[in-house]
PDB file of N, CA and C in Angstrom:
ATOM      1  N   UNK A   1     -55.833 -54.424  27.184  1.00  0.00           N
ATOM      2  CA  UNK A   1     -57.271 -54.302  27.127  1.00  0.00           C
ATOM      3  C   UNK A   1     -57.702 -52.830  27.231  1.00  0.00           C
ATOM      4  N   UNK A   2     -56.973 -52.117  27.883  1.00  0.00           N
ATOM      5  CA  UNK A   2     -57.451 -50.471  28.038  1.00  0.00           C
ATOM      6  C   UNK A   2     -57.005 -49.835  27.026  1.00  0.00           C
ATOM      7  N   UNK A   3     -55.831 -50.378  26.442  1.00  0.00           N
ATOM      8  CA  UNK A   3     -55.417 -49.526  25.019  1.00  0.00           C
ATOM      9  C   UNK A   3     -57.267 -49.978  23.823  1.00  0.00           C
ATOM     10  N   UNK A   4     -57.314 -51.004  23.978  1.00  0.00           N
ATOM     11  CA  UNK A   4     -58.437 -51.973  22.733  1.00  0.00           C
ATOM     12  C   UNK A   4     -59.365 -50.645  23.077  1.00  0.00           C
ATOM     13  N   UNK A   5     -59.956 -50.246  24.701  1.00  0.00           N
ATOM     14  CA  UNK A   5     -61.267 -49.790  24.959  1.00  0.00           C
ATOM     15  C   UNK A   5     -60.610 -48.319  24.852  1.00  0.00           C
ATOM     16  N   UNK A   6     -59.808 -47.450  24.830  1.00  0.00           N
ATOM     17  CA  UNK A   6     -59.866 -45.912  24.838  1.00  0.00           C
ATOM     18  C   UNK A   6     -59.273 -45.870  23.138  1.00  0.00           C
ATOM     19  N   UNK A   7     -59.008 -46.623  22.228  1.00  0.00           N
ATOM     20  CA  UNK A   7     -59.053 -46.617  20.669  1.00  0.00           C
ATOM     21  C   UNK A   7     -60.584 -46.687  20.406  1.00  0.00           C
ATOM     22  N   UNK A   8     -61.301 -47.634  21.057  1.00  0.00           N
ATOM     23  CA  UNK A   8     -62.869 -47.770  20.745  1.00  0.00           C
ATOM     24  C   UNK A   8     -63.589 -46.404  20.907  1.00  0.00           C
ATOM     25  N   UNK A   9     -63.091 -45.632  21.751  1.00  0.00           N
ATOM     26  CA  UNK A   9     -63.893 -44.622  22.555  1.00  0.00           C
ATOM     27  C   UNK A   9     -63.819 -43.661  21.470  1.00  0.00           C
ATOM     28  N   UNK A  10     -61.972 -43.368  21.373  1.00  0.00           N
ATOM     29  CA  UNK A  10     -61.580 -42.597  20.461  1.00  0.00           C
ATOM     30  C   UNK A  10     -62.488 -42.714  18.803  1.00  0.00           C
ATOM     31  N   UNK A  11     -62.398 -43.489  18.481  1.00  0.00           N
ATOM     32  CA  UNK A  11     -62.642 -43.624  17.333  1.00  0.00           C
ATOM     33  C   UNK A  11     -64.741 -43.284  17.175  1.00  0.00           C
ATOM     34  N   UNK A  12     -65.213 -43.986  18.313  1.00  0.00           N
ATOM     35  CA  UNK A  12     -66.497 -43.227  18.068  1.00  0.00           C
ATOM     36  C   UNK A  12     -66.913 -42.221  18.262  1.00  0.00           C
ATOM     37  N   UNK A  13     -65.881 -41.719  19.219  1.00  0.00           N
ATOM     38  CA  UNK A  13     -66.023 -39.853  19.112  1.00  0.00           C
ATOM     39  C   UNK A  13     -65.983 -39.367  17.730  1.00  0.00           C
ATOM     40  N   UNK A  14     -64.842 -39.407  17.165  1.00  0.00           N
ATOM     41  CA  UNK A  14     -64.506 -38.943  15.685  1.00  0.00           C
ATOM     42  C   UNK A  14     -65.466 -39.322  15.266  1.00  0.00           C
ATOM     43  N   UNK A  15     -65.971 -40.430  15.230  1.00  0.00           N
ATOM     44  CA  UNK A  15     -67.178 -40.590  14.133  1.00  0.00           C
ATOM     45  C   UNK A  15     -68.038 -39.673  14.271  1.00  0.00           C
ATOM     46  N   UNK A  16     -68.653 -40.085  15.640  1.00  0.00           N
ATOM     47  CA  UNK A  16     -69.923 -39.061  15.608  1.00  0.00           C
ATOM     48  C   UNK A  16     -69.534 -37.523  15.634  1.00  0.00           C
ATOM     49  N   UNK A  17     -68.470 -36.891  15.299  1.00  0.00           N
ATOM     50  CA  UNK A  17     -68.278 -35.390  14.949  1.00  0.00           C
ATOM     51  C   UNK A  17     -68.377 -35.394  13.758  1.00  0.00           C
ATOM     52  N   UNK A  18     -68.088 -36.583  12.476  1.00  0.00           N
ATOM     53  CA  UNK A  18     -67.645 -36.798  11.573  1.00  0.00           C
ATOM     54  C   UNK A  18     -69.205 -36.878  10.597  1.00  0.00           C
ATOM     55  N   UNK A  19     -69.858 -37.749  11.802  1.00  0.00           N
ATOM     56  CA  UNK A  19     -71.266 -37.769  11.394  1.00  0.00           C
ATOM     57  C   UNK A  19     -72.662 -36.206  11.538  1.00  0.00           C
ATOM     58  N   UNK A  20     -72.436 -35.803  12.421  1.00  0.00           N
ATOM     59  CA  UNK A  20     -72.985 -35.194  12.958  1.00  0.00           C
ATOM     60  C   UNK A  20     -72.959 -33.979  11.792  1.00  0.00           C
ATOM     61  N   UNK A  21     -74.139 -33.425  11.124  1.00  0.00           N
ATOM     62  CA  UNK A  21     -73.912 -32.259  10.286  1.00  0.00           C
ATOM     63  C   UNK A  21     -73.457 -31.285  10.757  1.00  0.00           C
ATOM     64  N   UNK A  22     -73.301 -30.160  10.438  1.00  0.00           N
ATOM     65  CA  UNK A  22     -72.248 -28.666  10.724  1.00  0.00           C
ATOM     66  C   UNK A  22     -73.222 -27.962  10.581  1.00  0.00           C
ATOM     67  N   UNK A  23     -73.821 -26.831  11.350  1.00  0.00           N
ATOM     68  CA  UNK A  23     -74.872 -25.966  10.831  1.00  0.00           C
ATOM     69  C   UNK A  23     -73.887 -24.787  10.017  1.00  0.00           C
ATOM     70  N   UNK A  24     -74.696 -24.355   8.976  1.00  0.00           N
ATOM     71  CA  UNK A  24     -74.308 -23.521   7.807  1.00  0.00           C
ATOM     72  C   UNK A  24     -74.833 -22.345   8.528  1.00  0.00           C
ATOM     73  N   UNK A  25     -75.270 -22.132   9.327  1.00  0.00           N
ATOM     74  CA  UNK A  25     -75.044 -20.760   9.755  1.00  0.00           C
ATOM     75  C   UNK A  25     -73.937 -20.049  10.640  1.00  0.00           C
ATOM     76  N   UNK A  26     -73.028 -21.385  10.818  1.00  0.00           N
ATOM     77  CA  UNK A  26     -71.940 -20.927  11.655  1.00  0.00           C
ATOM     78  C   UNK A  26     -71.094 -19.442  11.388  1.00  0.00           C
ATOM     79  N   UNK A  27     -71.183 -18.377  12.641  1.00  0.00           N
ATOM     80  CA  UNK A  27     -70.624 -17.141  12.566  1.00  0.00           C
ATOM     81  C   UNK A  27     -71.782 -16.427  12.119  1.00  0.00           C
ATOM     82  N   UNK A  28     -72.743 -16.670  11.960  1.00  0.00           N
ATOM     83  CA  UNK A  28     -73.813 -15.455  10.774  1.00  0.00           C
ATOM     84  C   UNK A  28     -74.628 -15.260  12.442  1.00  0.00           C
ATOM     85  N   UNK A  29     -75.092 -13.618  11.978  1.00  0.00           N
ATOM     86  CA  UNK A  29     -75.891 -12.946  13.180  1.00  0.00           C
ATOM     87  C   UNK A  29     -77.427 -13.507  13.022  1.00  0.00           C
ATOM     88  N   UNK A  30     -78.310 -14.112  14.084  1.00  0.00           N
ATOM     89  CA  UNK A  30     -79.273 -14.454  14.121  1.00  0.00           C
ATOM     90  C   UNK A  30     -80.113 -13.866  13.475  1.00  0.00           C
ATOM     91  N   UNK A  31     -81.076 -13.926  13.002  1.00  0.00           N
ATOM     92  CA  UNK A  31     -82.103 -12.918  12.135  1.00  0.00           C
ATOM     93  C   UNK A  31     -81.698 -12.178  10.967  1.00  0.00           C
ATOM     94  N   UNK A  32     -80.849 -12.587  10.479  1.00  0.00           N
ATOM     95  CA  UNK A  32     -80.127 -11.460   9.450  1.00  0.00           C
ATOM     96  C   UNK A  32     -80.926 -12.456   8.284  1.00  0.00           C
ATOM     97  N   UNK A  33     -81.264 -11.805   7.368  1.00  0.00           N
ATOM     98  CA  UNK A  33     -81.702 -12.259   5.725  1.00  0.00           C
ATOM     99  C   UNK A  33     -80.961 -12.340   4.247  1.00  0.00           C
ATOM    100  N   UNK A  34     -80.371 -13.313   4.260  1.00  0.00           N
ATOM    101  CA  UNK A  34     -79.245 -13.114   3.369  1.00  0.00           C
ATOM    102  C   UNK A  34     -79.458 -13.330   2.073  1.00  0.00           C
ATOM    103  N   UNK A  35     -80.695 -13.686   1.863  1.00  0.00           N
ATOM    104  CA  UNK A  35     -81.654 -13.896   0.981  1.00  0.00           C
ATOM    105  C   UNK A  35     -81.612 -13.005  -0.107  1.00  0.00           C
ATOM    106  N   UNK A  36     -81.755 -11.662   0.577  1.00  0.00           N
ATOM    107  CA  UNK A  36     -82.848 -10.377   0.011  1.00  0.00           C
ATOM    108  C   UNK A  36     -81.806  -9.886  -0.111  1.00  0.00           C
ATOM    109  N   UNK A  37     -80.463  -9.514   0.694  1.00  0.00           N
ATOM    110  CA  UNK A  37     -79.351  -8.415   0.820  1.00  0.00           C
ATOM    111  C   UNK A  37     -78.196  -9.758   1.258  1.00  0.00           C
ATOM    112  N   UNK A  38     -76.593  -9.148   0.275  1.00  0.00           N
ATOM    113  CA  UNK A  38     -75.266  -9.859   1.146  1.00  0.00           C
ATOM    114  C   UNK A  38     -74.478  -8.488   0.961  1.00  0.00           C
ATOM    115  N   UNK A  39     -73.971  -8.902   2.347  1.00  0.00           N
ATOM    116  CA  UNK A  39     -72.939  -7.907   2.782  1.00  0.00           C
ATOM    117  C   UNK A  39     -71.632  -7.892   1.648  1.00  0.00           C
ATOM    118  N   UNK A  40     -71.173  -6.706   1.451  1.00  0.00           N
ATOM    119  CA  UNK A  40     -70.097  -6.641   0.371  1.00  0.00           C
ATOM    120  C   UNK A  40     -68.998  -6.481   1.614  1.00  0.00           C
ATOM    121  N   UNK A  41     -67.611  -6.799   1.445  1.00  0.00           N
ATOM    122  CA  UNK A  41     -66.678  -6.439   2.323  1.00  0.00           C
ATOM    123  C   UNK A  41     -65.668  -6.041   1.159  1.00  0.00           C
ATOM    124  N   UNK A  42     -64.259  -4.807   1.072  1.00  0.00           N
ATOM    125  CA  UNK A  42     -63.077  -4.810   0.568  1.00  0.00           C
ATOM    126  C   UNK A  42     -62.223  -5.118   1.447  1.00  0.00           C
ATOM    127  N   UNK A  43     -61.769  -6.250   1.299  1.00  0.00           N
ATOM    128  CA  UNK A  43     -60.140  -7.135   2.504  1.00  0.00           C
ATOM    129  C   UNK A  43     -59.126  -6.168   1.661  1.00  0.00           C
ATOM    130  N   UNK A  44     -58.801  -5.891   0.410  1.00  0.00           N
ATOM    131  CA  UNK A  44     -57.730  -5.322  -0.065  1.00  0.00           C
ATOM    132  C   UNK A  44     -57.046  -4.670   0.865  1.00  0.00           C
ATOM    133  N   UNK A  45     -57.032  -3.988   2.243  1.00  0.00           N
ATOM    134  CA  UNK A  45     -55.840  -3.839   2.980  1.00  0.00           C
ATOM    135  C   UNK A  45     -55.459  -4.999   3.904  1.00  0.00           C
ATOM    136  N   UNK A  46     -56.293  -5.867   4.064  1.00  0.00           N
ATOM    137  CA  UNK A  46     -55.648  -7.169   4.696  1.00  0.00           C
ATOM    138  C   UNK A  46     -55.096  -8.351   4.262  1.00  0.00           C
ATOM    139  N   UNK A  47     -54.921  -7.949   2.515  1.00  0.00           N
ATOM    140  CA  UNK A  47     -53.953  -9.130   1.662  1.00  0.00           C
ATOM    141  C   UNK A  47     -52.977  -9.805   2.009  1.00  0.00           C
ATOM    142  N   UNK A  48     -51.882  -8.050   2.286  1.00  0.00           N
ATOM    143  CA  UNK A  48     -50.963  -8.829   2.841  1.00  0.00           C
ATOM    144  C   UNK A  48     -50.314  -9.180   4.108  1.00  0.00           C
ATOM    145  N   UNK A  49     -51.625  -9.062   4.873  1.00  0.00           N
ATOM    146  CA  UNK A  49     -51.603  -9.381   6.448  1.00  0.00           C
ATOM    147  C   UNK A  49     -52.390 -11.083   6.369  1.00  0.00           C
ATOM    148  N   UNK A  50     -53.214 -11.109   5.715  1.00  0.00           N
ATOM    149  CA  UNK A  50     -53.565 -12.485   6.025  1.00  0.00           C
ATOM    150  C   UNK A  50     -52.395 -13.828   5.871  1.00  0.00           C
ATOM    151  N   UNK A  51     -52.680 -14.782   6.843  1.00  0.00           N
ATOM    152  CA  UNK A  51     -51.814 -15.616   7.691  1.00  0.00           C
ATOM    153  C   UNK A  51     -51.976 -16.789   6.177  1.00  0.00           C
ATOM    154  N   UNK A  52     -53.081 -17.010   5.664  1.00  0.00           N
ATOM    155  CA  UNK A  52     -53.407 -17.869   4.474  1.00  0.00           C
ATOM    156  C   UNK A  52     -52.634 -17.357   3.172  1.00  0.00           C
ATOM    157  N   UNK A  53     -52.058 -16.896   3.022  1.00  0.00           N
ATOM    158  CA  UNK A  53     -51.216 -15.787   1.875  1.00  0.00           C
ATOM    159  C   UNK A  53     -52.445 -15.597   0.608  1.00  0.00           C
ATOM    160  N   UNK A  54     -52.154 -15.410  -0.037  1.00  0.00           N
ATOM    161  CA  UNK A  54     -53.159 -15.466  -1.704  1.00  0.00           C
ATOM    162  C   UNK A  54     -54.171 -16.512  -1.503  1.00  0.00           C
ATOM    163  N   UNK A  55     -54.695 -17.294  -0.512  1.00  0.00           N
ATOM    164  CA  UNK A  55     -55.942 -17.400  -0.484  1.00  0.00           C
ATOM    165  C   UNK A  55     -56.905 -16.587  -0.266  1.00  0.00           C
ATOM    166  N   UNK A  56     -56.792 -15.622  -0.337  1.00  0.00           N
ATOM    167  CA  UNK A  56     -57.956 -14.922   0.180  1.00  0.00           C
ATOM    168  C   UNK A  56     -57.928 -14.100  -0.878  1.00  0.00           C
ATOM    169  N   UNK A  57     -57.642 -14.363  -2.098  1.00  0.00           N
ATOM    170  CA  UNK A  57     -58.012 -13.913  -3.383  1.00  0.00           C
ATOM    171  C   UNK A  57     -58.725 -14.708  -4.428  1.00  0.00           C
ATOM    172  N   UNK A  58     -58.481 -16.127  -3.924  1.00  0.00           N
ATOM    173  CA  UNK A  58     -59.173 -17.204  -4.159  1.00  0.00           C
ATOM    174  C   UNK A  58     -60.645 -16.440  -5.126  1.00  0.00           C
ATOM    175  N   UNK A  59     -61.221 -15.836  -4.326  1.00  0.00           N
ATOM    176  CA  UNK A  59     -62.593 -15.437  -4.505  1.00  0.00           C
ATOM    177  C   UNK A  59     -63.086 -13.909  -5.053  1.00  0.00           C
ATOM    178  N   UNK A  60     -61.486 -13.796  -4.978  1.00  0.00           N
ATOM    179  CA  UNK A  60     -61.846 -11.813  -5.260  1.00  0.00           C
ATOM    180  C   UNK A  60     -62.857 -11.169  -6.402  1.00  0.00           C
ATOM    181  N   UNK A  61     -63.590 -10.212  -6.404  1.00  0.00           N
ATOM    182  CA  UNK A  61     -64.220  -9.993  -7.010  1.00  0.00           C
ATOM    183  C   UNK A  61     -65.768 -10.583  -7.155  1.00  0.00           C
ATOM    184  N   UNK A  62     -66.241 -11.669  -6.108  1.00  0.00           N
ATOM    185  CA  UNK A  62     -67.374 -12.559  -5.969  1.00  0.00           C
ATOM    186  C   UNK A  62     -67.635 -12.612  -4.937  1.00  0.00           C
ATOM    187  N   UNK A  63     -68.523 -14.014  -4.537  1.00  0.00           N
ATOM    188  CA  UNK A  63     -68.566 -14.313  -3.659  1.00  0.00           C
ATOM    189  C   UNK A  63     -67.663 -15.434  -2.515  1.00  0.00           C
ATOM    190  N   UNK A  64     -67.586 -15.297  -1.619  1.00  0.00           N
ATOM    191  CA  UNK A  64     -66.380 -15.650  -0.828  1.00  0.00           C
ATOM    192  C   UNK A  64     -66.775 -16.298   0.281  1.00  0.00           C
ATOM    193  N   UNK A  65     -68.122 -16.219   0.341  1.00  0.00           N
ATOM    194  CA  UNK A  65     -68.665 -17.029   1.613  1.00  0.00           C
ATOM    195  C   UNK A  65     -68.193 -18.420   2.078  1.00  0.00           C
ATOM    196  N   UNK A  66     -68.228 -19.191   1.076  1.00  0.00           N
ATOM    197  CA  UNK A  66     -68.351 -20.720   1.416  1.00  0.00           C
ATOM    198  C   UNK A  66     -66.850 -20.632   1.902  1.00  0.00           C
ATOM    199  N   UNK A  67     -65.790 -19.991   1.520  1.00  0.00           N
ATOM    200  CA  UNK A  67     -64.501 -20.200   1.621  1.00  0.00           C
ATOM    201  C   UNK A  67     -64.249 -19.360   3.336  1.00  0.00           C
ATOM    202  N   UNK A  68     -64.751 -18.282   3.223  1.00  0.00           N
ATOM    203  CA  UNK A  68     -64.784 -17.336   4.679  1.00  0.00           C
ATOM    204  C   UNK A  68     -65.467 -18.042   5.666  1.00  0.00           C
ATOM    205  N   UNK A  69     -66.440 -18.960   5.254  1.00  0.00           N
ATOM    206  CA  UNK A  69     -66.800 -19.663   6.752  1.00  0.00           C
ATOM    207  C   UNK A  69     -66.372 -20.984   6.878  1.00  0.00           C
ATOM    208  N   UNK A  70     -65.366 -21.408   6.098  1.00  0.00           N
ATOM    209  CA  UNK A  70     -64.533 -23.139   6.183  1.00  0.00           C
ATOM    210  C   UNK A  70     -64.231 -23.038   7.445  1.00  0.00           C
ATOM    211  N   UNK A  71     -63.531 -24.415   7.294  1.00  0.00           N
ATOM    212  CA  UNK A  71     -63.486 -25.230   9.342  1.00  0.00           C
ATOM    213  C   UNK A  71     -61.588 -24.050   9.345  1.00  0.00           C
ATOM    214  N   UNK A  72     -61.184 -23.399   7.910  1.00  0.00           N
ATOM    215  CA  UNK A  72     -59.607 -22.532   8.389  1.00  0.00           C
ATOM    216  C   UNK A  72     -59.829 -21.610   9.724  1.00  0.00           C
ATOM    217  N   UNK A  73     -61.029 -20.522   9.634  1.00  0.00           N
ATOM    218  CA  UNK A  73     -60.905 -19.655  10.373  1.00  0.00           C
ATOM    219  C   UNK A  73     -61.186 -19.471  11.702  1.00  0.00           C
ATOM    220  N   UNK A  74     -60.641 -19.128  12.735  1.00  0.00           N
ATOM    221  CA  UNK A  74     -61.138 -18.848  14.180  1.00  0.00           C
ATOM    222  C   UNK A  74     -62.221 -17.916  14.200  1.00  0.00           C
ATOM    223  N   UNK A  75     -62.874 -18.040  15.424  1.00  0.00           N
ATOM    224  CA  UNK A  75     -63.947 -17.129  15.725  1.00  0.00           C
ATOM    225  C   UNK A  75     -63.820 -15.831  15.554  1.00  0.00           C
ATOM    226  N   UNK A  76     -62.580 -15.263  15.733  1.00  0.00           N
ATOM    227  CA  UNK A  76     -61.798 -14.144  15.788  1.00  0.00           C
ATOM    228  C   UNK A  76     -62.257 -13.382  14.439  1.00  0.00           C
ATOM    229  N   UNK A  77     -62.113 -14.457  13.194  1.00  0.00           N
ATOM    230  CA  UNK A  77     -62.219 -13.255  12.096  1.00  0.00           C
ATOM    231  C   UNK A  77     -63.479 -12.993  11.985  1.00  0.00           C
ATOM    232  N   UNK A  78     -64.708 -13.991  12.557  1.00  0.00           N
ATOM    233  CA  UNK A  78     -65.787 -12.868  12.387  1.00  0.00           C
ATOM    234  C   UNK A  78     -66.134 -11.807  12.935  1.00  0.00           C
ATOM    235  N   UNK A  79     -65.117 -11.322  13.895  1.00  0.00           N
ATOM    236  CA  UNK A  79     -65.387  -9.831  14.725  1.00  0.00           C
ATOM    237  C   UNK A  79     -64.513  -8.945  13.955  1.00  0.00           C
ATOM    238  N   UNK A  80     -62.979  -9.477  13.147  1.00  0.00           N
ATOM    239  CA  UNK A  80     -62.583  -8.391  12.597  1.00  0.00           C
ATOM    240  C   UNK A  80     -62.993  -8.163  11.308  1.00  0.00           C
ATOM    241  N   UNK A  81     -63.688  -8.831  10.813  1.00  0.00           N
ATOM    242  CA  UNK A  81     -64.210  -8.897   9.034  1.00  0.00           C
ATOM    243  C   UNK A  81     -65.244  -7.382   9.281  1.00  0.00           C
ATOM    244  N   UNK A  82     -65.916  -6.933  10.397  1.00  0.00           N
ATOM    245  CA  UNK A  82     -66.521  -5.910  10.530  1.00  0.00           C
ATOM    246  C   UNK A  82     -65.991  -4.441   9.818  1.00  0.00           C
ATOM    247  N   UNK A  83     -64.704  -4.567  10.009  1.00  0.00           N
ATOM    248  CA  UNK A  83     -64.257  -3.154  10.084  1.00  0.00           C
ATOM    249  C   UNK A  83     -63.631  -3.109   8.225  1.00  0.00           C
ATOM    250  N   UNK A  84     -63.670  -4.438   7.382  1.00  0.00           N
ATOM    251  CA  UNK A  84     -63.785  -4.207   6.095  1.00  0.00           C
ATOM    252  C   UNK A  84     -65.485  -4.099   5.503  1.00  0.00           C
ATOM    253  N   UNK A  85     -66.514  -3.672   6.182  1.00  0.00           N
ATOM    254  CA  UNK A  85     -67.434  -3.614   5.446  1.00  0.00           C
ATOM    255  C   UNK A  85     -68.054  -2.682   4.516  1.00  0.00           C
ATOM    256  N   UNK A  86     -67.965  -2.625   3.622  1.00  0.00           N
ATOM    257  CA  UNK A  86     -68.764  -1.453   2.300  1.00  0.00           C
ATOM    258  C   UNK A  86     -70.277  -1.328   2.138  1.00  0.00           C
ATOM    259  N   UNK A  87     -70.956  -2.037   2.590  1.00  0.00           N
ATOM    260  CA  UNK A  87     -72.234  -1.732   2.216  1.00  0.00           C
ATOM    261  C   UNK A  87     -73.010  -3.389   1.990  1.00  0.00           C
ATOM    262  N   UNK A  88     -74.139  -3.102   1.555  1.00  0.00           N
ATOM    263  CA  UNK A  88     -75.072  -4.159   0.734  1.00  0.00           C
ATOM    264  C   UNK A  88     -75.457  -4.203  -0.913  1.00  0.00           C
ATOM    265  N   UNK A  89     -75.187  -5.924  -0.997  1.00  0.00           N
ATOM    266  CA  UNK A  89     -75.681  -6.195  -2.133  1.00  0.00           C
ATOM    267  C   UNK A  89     -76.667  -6.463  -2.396  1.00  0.00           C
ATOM    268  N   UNK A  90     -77.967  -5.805  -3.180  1.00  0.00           N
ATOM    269  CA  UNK A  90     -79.182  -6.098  -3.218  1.00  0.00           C
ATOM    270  C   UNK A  90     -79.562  -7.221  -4.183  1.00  0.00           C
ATOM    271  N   UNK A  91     -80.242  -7.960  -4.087  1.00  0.00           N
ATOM    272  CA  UNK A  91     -80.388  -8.619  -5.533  1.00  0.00           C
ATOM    273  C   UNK A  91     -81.654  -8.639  -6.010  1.00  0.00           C
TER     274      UNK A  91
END
């Protein structure tokens, strides 16, 4: 009977994470306008340091967002993605 009730438990946890939307601003600095200006970054010296191998060319030359903020990365790379930054893209 305790296996039946901590599978029950289990399983509506997962759901409701499963259910529950993801905010799309995850990692982005409060107030920033991404609208008007996106940050350009060159990773080209962290090619062949990244742990994902040739994914992270996936996107080269574009945009890379949707892929840079997937459920892959730790919190971690949004503090080191800083030190590849080039400037702004205006549009």
């Amino acid at each position: 009977m305790e296996m039946i009730v901590m599978t029950l438990v289990v399983l509506i946890v997962l759901g409701a994470l499963y259910l529950i939307p993801r905010s799309k601003n995850k990692g982005k600095a409060k107030g920033t306008n991404t609208s008007a200006t996106s940050k350009v970054y060159d990773v080209t010296p962290y090619v062949e340091e990244h742990p994902g191998g040739d994914a992270i060319l996936n996107n080269a030359g574009g945009d890379s967002t949707e892929g840079f903020y997937g459920p892959q990365h730790a919190t971690r790379v949004f503090d080191m993605v800083d030190e590849f930054y080039v400037g702004d893209l205006k549009s």
